[in-house]
Each structure stands twice: as structure tokens, then as C-alpha cells.
Protein backbone atom coordinates (compact mmCIF):
# COMPACT_ATOMS: atom_id res chain seq x y z
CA UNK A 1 82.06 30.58 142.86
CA UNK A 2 80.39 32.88 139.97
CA UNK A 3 79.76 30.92 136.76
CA UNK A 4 80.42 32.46 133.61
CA UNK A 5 77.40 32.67 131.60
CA UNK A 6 78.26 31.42 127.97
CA UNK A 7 77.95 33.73 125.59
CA UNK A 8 75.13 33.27 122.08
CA UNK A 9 78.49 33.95 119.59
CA UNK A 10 80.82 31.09 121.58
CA UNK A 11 78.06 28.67 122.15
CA UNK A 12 79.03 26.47 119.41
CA UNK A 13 82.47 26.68 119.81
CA UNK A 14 82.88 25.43 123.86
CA UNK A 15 80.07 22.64 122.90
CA UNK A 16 83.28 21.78 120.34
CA UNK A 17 86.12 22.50 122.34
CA UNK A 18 84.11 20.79 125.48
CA UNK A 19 83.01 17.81 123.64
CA UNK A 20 86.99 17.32 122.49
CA UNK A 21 88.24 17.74 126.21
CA UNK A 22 85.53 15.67 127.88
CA UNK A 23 84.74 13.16 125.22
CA UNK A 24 81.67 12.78 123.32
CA UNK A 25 78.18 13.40 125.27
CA UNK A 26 79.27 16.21 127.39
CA UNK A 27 77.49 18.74 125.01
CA UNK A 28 74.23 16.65 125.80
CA UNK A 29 74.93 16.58 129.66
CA UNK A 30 75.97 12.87 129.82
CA UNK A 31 78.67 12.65 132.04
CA UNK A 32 81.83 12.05 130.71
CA UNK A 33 85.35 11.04 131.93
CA UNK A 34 87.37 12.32 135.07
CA UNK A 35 88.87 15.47 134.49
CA UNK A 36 92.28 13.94 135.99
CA UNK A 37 92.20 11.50 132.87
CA UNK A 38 92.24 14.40 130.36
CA UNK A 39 95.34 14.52 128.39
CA UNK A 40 97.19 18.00 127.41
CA UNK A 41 99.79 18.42 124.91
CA UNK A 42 102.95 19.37 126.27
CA UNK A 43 104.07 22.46 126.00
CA UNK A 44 107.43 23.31 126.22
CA UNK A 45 108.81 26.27 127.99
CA UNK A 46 111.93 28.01 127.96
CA UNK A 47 113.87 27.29 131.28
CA UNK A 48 114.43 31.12 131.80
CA UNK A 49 110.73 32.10 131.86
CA UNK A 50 109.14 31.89 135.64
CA UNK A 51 105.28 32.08 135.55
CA UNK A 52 104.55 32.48 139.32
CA UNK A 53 101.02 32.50 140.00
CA UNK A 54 99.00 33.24 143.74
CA UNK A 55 98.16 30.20 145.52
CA UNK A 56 94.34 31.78 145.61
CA UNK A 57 94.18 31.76 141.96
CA UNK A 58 95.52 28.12 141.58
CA UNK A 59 93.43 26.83 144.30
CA UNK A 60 90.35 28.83 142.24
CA UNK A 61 91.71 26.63 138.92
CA UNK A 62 91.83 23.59 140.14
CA UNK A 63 88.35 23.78 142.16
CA UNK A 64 86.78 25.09 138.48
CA UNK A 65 84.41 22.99 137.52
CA UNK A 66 85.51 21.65 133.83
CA UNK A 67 82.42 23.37 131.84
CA UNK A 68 83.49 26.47 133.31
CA UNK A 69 87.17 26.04 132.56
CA UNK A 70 86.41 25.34 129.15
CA UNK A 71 84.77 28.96 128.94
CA UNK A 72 86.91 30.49 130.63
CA UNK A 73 89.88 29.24 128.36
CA UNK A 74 88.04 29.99 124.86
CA UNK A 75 87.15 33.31 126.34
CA UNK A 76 91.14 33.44 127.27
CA UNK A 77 91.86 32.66 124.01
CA UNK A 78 89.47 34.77 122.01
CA UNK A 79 91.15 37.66 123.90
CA UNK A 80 94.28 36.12 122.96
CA UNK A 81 93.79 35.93 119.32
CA UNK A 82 92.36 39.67 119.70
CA UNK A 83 95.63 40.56 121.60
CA UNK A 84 97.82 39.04 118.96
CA UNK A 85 96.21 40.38 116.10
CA UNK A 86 96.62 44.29 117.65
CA UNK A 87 100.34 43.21 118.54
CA UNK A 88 100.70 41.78 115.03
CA UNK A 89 99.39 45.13 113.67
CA UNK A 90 101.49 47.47 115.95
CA UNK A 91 104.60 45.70 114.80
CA UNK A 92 104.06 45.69 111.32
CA UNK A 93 103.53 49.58 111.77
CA UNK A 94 106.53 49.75 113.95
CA UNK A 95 107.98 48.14 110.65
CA UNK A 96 106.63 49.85 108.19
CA UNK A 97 107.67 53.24 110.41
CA UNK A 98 111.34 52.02 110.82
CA UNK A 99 111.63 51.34 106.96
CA UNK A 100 109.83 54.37 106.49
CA UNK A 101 112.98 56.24 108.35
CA UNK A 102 115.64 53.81 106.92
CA UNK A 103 114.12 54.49 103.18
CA UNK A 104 114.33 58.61 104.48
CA UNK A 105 117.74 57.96 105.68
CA UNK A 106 118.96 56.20 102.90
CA UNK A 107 117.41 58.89 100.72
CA UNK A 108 119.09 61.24 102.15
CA UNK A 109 122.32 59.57 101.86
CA UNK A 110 121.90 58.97 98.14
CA UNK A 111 121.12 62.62 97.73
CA UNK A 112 124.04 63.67 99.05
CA UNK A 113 126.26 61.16 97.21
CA UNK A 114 124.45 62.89 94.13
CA UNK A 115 125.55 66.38 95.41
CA UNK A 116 129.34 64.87 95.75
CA UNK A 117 129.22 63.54 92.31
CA UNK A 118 128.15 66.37 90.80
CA UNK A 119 130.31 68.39 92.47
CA UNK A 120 133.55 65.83 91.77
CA UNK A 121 132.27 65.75 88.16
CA UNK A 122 132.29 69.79 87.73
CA UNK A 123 136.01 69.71 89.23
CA UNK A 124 137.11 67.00 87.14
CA UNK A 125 135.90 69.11 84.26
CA UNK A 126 137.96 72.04 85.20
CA UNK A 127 141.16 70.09 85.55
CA UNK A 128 140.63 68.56 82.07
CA UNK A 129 140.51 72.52 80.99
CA UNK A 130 143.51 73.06 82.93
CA UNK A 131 145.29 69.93 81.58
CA UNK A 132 144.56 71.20 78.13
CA UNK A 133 145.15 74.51 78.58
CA UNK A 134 148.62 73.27 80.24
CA UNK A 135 149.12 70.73 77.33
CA UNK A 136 148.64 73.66 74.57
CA UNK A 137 151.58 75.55 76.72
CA UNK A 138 153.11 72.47 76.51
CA UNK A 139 153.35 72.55 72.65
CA UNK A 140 154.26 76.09 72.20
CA UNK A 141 157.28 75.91 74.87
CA UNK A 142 158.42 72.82 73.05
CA UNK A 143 158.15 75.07 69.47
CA UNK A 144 159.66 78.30 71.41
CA UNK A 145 162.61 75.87 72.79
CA UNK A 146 162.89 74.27 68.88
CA UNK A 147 163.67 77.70 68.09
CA UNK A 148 165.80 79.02 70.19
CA UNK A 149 167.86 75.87 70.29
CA UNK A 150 168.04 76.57 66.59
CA UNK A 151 168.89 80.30 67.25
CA UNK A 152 171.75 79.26 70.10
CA UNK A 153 173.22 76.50 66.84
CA UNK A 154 173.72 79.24 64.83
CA UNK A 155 175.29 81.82 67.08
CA UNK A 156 177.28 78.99 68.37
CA UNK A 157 178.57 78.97 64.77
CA UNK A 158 178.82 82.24 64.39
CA UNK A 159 180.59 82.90 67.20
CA UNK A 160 182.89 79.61 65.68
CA UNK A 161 183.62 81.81 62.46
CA UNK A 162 184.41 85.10 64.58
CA UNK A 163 186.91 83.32 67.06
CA UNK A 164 188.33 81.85 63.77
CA UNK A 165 188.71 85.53 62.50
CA UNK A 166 190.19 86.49 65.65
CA UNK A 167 192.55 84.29 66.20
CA UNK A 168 193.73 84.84 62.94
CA UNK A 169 193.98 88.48 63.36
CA UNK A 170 195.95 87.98 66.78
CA UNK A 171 198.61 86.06 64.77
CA UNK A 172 198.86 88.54 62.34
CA UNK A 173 199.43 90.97 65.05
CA UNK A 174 201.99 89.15 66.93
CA UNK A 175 203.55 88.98 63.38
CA UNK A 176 203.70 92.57 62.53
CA UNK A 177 204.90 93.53 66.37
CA UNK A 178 208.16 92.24 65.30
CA UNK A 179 208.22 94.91 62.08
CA UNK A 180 207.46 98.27 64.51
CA UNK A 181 210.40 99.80 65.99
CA UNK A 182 210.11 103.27 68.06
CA UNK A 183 206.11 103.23 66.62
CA UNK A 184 207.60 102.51 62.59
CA UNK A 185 206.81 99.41 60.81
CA UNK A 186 210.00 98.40 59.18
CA UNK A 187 211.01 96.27 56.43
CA UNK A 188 211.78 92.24 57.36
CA UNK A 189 215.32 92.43 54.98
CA UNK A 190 218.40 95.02 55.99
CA UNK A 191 218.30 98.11 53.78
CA UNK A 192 221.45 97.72 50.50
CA UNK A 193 224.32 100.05 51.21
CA UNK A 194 222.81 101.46 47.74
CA UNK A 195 219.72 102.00 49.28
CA UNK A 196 220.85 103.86 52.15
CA UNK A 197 223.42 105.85 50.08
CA UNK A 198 220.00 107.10 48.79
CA UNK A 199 218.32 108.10 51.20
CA UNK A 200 221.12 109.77 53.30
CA UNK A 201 221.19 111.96 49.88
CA UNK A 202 217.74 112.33 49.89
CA UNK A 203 217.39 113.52 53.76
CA UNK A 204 220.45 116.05 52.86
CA UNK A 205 218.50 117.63 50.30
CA UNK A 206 215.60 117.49 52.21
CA UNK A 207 217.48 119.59 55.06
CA UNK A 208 219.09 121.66 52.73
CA UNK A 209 216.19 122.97 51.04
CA UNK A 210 214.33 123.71 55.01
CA UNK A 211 217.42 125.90 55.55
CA UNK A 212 217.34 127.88 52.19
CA UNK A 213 213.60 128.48 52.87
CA UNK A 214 214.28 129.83 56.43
């Protein structure tokens, strides 16, 4: 089995981490206790996580002496902290991407709700020109309909006063229909036998004096 040399940066650090998992005087080559009395934490893992490892490699653990497991674990975790730090730093730029397209996204959103507002706004304007415009018709109907309303009252009274007129004239023309005989208006009363003694003399004369003149 190859043993890991220990490097000049982590020697201070495994004689720590070594001296806590083999007990004191194991950094100054005392021996210390049985590796099988070491106590781990527990660590809890989730029940649907399977870490499946080659028998060679376990068989290589657990024949590891413990100096070199202890090396081999801080070097582990050195690359682990290494690892997590890059994976930390790749997801806050994933982040920082994403919000970088949601804050585009959302920009453009907003500046097209702006375009739709102004565009809403300019229309609302021109039906508030066309409701005035409408309203100021409005008004002069309602004044053109006060006058001729006013116009229709007085023909209506007018034409009051002419069928008045008419009527009245239609009676006095059934009246006088009953003074006309063969197209001659007569008089209501019967002629005095004086009266037409008269004028028989008078239409006697009258002939007489055509026959002298022919």
C-alpha cells in the first residue's frame, strides 16, 4: 500500500484532526487507542440515497492504517470545501443569470404595459373629444327642438284660428244656399203684391222700350 506523503500546508492540521481521532500523544508517536474504539458522529442519511462502493475499495479502507486515513480524509475534505465553494459560486451565477432574465422579462413586460397605457390613455382622450363634441350637439338639438316645438305651438294655433274661420264660413254658406234659386240669390220674405205690381210695370216698360228701339 502507497502512503500518502503529508503535505508542509496540512501538517498542522492532521497533527489536530489526528490527535482528536486518536487521543492525545498520537502527534508525538505514542500509541494511542484501538481504532475500533473511535467514536463517529452519526450521520444521518436519507433512505433513498444508495452509496454502493467496490468491495476492493472497502477492503483498501478498512486495511488503511489510521495516520493515513486521517490524510486521506482532510485531503478529501480540502477538495471538498474547494468543490463546494466552485458549486456555491456556479449557483449563485446561475442565480444571478436567472434574475438577470426574470428582471429582462419583467422589463419587458412593464414596457409593454407602458405602451398599452399610453395607447388606452390617447383613446380615452379622443372619446372625451367625441363625448364633448356629441354633448355640444346635444345642446343645440335640444335649442333647435325648443324652437321648433315653439314654431309647431303656434301654427297649431294658427291653424286653430283658420279652422275657426272656416267653419264659420261653411255655415254661412250652407246659409245662403237656401237664398239661390236657378243661380239668383233671393230675398228670405215673399215679395208684397205692391211690390210685384212694380216690377211687372217696370219689366213692361223695359220690353217696350227694346221693341221701339228695334
Amino acid at each position: 500500500m502507497v502512503e500518502l506523503p503529508a503535505r508542509p500546508s496540512k501538517g498542522k492540521d492532521v497533527k489536530k484532526v489526528r490527535a482528536a481521532l486518536l487521543g492525545p500523544g498520537s502527534s508525538s508517536g505514542t500509541k494511542g487507542p484501538e481504532s475500533g474504539l473511535i467514536e463517529l458522529p452519526e450521520t444521518s442519511i436519507k433512505k433513498d440515497i444508495d452509496i454502493n462502493l467496490l468491495e476492493t475499495i472497502i477492503n483498501s479502507i478498512d486495511s488503511m492504517e489510521p495516520d493515513h486515513l486521517v490524510r486521506t480524509m482532510v485531503e478529501f475534505g480540502s477538495k471538498a470545501l474547494i468543490l463546494s465553494h466552485r458549486v456555491g459560486s456556479l449557483y449563485r451565477r446561475d442565480v444571478k443569470e436567472g434574475n438577470r432574465e426574470k428582471m429582462e422579462e419583467l422589463q419587458g413586460k412593464v414596457d409593454k404595459f407602458a405602451k398599452e397605457r399610453a395607447a388606452w390613455k390617447k383613446e380615452k382622450e379622443s372619446w372625451e373629444e367625441e363625448k364633448k363634441r356629441l354633448g355640444t350637439w346635444k345642446v343645440q338639438c335640444l335649442d333647435s327642438e325648443g324652437k321648433l316645438n315653439k314654431r309647431i305651438t303656434d301654427l297649431e294655433a294658427d291653424f286653430d284660428d283658420l279652422k275657426e274661420k272656416y267653419d264659420g264660413a261653411e255655415v254661412e254658406l250652407d246659409d245662403l244656399k237656401g237664398y239661390v234659386v236657378d243661380g239668383q240669390l233671393v230675398n228670405e220674405a215673399e215679395s208684397s203684391p205692391e211690390e210685384e205690381e212694380v216690377e211687372k210695370e217696370v219689366a213692361i216698360a223695359v220690353e217696350g222700350g227694346d221693341d221701339k228701339a228695334e
